[in-house]
Protein backbone atom coordinates (compact mmCIF):
# COMPACT_ATOMS: atom_id res chain seq x y z
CA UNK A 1 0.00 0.00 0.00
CA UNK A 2 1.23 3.85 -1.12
CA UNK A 3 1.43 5.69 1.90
CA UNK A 4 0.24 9.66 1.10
CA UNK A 5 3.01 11.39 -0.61
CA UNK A 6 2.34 14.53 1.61
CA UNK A 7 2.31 12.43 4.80
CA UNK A 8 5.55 11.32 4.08
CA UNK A 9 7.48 14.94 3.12
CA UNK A 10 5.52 16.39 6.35
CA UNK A 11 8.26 14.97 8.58
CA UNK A 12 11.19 17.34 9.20
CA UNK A 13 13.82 14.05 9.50
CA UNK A 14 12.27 13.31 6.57
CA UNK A 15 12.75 16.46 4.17
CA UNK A 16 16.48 16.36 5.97
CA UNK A 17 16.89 12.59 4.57
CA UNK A 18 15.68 13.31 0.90
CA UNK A 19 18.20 16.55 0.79
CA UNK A 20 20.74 14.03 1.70
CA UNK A 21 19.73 11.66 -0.91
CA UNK A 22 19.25 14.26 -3.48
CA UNK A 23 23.07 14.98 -3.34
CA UNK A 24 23.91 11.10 -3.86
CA UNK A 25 22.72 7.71 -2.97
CA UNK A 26 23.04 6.65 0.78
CA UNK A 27 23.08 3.82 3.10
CA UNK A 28 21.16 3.97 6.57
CA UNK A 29 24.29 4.09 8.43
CA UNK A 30 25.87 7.35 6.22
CA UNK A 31 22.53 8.98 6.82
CA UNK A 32 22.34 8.31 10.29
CA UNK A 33 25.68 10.23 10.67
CA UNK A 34 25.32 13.92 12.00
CA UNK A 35 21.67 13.62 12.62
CA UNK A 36 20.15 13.17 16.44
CA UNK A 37 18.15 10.53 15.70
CA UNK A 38 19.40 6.77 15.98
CA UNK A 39 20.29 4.56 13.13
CA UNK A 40 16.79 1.92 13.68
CA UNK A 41 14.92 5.60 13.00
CA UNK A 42 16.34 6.56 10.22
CA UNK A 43 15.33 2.95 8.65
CA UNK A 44 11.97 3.66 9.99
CA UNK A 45 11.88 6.92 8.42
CA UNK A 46 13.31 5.39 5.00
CA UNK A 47 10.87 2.75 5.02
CA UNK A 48 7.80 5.49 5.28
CA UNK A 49 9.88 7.21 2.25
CA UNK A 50 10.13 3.95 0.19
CA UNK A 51 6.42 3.15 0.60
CA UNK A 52 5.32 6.61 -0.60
CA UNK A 53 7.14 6.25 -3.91
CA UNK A 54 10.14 8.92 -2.99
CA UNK A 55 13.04 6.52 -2.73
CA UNK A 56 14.67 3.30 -3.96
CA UNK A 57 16.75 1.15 -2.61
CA UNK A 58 19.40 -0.91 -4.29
CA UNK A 59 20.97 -3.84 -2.64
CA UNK A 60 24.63 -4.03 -2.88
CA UNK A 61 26.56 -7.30 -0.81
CA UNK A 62 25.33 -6.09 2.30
CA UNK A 63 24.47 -2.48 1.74
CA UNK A 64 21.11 -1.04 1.16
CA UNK A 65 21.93 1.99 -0.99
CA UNK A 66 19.12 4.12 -0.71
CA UNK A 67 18.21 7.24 -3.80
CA UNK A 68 15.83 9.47 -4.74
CA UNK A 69 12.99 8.35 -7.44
CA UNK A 70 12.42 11.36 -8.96
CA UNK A 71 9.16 10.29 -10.48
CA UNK A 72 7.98 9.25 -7.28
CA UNK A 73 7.88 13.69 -7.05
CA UNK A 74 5.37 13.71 -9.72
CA UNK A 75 2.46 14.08 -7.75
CA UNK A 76 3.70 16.61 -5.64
CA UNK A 77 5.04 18.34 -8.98
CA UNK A 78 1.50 18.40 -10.18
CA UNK A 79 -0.21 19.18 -6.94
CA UNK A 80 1.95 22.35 -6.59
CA UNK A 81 2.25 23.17 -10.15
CA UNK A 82 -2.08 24.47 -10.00
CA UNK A 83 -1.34 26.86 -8.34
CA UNK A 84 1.36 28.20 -10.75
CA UNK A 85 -0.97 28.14 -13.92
């Protein structure tokens, strides 16, 4: 099931996750550094992220590499770009 695209960007840890991710792919435990949250959050909050179409994850050996999916911005794109037109 999709989780609500909106739901999922609403989280401050969130946003801060997908501006990391928008500079390269990530695994949990490079995201985790720097942040005050612990590592099992981050997962949770990449798992919300994955389910709502905004990330991918890419297994490498024993990594989970973690991106952006830009399409997965396409509703928000469309949502905001109304408002524009």
């Amino acid at each position: 099931m999709t989780k609500d695209v909106f739901h999922a960007i609403a989280d401050p840890n969130r946003r801060h996750l997908l501006e990391e991710l928008r500079r390269q792919p990530q695994t949990v435990n490079e995201l985790a550094n720097g942040l005050p949250i612990s590592r099992p959050a981050v997962s949770q909050h990449l798992k919300a992220l994955l389910d709502s179409g905004l990330v991918t994850v890419e297994s490498k050996g024993t990594s989970r590499i973690y991106a952006v999916r830009m399409d997965g911005f396409m509703h928000v794109n469309l949502w905001v770009d109304q408002f524009w037109s």
